[in-house]
PDB file of N, CA and C in Angstrom:
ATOM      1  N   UNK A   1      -6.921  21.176  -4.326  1.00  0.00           N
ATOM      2  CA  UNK A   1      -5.705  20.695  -3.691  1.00  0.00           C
ATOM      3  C   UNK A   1      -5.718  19.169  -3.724  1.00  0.00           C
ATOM      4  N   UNK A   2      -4.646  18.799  -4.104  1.00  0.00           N
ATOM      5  CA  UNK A   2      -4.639  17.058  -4.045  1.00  0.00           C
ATOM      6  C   UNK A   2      -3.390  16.507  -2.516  1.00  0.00           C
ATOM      7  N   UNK A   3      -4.082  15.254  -2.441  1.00  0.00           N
ATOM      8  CA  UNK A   3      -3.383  14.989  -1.001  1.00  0.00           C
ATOM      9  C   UNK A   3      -1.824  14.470  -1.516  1.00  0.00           C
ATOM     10  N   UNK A   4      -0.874  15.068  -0.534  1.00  0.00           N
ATOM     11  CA  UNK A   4       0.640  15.132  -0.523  1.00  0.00           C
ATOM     12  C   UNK A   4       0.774  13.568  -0.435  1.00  0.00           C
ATOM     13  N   UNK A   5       1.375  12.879  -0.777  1.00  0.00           N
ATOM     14  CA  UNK A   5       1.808  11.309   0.055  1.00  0.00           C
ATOM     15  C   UNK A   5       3.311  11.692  -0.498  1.00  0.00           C
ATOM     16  N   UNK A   6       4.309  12.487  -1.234  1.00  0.00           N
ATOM     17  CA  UNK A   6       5.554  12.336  -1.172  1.00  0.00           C
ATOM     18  C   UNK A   6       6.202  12.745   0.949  1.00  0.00           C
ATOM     19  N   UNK A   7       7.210  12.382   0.894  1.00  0.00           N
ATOM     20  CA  UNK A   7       7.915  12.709   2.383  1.00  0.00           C
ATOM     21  C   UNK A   7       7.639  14.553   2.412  1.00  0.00           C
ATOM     22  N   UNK A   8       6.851  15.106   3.137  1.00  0.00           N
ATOM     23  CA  UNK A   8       6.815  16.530   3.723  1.00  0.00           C
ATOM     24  C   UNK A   8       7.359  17.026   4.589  1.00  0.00           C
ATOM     25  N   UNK A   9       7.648  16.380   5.488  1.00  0.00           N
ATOM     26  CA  UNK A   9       7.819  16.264   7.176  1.00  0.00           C
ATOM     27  C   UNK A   9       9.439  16.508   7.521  1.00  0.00           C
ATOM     28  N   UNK A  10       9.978  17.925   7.956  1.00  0.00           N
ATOM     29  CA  UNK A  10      11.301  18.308   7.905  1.00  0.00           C
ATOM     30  C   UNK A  10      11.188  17.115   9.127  1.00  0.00           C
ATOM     31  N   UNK A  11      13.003  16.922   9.525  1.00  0.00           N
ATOM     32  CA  UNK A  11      12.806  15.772  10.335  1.00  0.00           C
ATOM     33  C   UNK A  11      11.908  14.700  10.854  1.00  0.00           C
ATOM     34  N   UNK A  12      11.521  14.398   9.723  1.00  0.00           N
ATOM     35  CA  UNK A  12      10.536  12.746   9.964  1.00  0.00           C
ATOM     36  C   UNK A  12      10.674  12.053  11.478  1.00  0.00           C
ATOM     37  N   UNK A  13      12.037  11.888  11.448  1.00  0.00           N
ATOM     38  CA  UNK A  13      12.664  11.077  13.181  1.00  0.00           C
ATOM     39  C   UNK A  13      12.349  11.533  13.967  1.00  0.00           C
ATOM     40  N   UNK A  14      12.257  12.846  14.144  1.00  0.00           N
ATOM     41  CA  UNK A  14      11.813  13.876  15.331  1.00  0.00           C
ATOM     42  C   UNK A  14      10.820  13.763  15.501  1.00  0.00           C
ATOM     43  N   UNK A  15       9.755  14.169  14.509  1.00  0.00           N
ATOM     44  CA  UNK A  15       8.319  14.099  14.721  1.00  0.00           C
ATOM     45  C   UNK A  15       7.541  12.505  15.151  1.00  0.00           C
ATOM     46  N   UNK A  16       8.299  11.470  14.699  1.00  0.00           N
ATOM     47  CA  UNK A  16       7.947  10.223  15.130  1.00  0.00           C
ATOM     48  C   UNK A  16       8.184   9.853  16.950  1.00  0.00           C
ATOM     49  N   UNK A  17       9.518  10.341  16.834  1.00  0.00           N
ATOM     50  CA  UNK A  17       9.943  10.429  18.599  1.00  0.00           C
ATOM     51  C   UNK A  17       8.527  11.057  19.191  1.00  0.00           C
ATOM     52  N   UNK A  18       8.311  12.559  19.140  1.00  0.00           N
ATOM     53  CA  UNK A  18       7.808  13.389  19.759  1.00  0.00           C
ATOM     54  C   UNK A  18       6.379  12.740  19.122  1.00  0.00           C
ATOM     55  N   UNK A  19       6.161  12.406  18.703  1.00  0.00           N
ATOM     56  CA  UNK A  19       4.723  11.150  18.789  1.00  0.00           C
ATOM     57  C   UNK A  19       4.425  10.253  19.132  1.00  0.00           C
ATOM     58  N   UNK A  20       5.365   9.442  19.602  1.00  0.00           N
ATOM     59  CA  UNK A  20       5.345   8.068  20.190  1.00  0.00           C
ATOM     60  C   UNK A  20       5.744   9.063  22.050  1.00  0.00           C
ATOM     61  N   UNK A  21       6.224   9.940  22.112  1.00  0.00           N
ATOM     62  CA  UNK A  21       6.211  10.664  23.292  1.00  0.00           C
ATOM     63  C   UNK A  21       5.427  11.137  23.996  1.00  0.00           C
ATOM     64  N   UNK A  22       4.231  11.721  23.071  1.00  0.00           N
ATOM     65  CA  UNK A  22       2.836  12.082  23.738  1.00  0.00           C
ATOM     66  C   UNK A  22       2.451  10.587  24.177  1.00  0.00           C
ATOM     67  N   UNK A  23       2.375   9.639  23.681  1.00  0.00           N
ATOM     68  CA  UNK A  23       1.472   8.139  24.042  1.00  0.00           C
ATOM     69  C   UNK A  23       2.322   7.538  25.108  1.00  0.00           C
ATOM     70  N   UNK A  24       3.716   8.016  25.661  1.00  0.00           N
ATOM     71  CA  UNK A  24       4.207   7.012  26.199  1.00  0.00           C
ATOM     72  C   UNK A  24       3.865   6.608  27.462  1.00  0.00           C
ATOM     73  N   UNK A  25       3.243   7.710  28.027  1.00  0.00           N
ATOM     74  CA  UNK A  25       2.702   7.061  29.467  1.00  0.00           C
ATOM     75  C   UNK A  25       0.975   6.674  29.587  1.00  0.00           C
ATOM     76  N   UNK A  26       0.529   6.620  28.182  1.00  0.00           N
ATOM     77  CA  UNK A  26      -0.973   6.476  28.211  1.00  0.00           C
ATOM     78  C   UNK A  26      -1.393   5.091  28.073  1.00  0.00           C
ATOM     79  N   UNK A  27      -2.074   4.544  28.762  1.00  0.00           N
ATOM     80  CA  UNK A  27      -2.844   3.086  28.243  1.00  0.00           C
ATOM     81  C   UNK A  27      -3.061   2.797  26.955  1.00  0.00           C
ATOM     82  N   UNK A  28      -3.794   2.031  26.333  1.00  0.00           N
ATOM     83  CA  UNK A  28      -3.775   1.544  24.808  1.00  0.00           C
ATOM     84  C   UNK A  28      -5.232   2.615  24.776  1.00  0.00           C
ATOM     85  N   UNK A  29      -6.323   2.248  25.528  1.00  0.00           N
ATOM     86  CA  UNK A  29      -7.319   3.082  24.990  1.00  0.00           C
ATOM     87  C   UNK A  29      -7.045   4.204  25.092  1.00  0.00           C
ATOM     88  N   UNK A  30      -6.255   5.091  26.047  1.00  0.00           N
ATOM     89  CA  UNK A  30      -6.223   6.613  26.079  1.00  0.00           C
ATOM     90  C   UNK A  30      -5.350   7.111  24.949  1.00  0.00           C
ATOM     91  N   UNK A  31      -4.534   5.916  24.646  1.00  0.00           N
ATOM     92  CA  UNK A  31      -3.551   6.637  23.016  1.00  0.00           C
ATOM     93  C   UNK A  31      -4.747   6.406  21.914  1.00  0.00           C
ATOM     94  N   UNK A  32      -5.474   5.451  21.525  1.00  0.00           N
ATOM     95  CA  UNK A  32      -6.204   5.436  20.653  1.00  0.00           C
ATOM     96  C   UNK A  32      -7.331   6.852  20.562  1.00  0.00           C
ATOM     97  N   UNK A  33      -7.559   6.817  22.039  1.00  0.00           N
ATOM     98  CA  UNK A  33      -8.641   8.563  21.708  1.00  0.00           C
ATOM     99  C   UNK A  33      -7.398   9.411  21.901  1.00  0.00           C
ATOM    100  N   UNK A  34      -6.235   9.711  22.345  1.00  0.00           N
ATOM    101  CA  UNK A  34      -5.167  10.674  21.722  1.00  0.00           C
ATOM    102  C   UNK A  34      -5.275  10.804  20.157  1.00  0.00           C
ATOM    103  N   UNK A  35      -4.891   9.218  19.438  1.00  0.00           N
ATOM    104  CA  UNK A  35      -4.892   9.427  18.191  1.00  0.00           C
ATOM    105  C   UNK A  35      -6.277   9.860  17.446  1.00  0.00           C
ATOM    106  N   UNK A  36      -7.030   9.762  17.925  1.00  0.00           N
ATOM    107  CA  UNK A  36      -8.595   9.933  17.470  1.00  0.00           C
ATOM    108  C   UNK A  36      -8.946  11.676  17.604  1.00  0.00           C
ATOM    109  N   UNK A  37      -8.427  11.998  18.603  1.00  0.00           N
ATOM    110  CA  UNK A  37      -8.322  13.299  18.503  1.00  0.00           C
ATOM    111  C   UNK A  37      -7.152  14.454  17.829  1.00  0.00           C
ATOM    112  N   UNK A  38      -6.183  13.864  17.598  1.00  0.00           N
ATOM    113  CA  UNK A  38      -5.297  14.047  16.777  1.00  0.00           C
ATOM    114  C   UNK A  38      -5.449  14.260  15.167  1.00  0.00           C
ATOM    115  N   UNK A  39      -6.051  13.122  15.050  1.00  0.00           N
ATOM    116  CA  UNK A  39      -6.642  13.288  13.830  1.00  0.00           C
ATOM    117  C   UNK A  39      -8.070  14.245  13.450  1.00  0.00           C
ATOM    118  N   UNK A  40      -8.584  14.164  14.371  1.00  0.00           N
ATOM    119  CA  UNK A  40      -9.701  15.063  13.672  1.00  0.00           C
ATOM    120  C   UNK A  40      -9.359  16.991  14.186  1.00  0.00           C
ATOM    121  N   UNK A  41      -8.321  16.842  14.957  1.00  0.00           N
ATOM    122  CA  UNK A  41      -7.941  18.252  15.067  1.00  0.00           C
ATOM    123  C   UNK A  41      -6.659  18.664  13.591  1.00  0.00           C
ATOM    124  N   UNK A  42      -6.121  17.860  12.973  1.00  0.00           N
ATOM    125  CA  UNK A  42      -5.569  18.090  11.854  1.00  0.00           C
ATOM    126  C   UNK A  42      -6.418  17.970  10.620  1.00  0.00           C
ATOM    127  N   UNK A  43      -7.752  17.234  10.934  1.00  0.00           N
ATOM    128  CA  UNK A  43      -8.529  17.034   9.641  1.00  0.00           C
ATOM    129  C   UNK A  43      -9.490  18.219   9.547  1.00  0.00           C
ATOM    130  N   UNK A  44      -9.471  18.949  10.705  1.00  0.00           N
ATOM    131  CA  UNK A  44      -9.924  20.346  10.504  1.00  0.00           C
ATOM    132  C   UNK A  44      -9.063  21.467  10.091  1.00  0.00           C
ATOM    133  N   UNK A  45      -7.562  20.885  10.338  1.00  0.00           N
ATOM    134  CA  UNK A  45      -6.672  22.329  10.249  1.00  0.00           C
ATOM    135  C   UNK A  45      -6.741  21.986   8.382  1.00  0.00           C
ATOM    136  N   UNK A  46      -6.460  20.537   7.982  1.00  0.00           N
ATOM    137  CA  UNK A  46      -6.678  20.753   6.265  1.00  0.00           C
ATOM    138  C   UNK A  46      -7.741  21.509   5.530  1.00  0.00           C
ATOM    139  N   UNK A  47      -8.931  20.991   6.500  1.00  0.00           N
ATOM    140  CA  UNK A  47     -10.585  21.829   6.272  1.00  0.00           C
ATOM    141  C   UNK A  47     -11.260  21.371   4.547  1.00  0.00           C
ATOM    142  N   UNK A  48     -10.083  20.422   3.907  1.00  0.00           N
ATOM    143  CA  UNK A  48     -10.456  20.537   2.624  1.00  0.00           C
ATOM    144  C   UNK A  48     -11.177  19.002   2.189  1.00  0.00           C
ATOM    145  N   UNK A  49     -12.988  18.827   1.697  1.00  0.00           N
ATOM    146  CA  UNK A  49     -13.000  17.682   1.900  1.00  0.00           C
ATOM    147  C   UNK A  49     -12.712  16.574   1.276  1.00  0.00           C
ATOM    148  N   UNK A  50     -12.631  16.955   0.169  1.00  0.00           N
ATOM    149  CA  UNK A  50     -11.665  16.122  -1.236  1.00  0.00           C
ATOM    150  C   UNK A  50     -10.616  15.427  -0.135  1.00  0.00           C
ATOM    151  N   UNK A  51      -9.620  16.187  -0.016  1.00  0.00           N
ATOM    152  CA  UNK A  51      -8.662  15.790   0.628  1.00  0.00           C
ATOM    153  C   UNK A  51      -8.506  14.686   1.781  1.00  0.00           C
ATOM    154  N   UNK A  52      -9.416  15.287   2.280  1.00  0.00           N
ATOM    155  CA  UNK A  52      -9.812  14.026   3.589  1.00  0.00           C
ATOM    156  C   UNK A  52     -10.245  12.892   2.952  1.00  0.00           C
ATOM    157  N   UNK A  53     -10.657  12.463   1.900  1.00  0.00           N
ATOM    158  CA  UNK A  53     -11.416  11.565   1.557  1.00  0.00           C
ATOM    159  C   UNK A  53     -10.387  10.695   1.114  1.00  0.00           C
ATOM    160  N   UNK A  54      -9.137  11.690  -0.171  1.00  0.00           N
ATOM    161  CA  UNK A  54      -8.287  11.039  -0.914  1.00  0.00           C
ATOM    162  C   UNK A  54      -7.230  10.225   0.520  1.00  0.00           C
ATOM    163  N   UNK A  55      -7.174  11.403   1.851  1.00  0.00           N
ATOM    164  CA  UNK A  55      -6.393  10.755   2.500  1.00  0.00           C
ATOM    165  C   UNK A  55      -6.903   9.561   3.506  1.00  0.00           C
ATOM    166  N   UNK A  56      -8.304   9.086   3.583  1.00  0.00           N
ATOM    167  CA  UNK A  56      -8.657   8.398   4.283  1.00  0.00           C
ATOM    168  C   UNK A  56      -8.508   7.388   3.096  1.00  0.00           C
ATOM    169  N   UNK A  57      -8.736   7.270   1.801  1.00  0.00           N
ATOM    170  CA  UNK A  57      -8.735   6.294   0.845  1.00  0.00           C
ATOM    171  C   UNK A  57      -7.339   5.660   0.738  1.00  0.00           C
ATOM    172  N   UNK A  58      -6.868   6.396   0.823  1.00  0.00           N
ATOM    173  CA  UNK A  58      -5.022   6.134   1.196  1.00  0.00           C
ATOM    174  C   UNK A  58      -4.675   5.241   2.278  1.00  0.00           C
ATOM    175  N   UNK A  59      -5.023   5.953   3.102  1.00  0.00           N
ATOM    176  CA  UNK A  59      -4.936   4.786   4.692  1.00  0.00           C
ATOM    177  C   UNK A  59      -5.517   3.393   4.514  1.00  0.00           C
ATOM    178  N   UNK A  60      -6.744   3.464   4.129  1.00  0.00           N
ATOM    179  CA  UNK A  60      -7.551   2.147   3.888  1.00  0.00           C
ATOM    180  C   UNK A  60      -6.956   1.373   3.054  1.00  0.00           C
ATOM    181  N   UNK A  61      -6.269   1.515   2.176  1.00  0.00           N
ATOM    182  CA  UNK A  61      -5.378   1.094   1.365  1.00  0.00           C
ATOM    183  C   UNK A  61      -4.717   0.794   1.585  1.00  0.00           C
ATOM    184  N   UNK A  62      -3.711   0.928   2.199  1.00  0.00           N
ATOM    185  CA  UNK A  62      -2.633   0.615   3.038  1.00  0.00           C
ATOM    186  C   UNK A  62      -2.662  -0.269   3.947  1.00  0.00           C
ATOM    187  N   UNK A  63      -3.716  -0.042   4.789  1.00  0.00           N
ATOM    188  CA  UNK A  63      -4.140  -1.031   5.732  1.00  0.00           C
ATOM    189  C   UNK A  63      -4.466  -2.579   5.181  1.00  0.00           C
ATOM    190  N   UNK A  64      -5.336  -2.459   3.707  1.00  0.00           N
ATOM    191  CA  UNK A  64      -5.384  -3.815   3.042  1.00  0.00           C
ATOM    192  C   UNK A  64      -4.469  -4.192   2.707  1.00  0.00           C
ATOM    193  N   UNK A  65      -3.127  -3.685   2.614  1.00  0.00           N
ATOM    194  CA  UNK A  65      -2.056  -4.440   1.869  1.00  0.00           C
ATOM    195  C   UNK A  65      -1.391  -4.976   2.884  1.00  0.00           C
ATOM    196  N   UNK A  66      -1.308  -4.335   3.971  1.00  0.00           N
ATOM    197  CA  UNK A  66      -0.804  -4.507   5.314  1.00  0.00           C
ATOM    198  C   UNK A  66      -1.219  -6.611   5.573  1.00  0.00           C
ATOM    199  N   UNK A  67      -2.765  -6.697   5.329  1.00  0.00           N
ATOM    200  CA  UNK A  67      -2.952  -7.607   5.580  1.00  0.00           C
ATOM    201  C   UNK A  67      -3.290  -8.658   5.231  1.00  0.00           C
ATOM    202  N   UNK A  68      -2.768  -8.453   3.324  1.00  0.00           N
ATOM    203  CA  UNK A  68      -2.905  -9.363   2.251  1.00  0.00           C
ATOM    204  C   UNK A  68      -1.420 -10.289   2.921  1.00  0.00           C
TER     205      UNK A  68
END
């Protein structure tokens, strides 16, 4: 399986709302372990480790361009 990066996500807007909704009453550190746990409860539902890798290589990537 290779990692998706085209748009997947039926209503994108929705799911962004209803994500920024779980964090809205949490401090900065309690959203960061929200997101920390978030992620590793979806990086188990993929289960695939290729995948995790291509998608962590992705992020990191992103993040450098972010701050070129």
């Amino acid at each position: 399986m290779n990692l998706q990066l085209q748009p997947n996500i039926p209503d994108p807007d929705g799911f962004y709302q209803e994500l920024i909704g779980m964090q809205r009453d949490l401090d900065d550190e309690q959203a960061t372990l929200f997101q920390a746990r978030l992620l590793l409860v979806l990086a188990n539902h993929v289960g695939d480790r290729a995948v995790l890798t291509q998608a962590m290589e992705a992020a990191r990537r992103a993040g450098a361009r972010k701050r070129s």
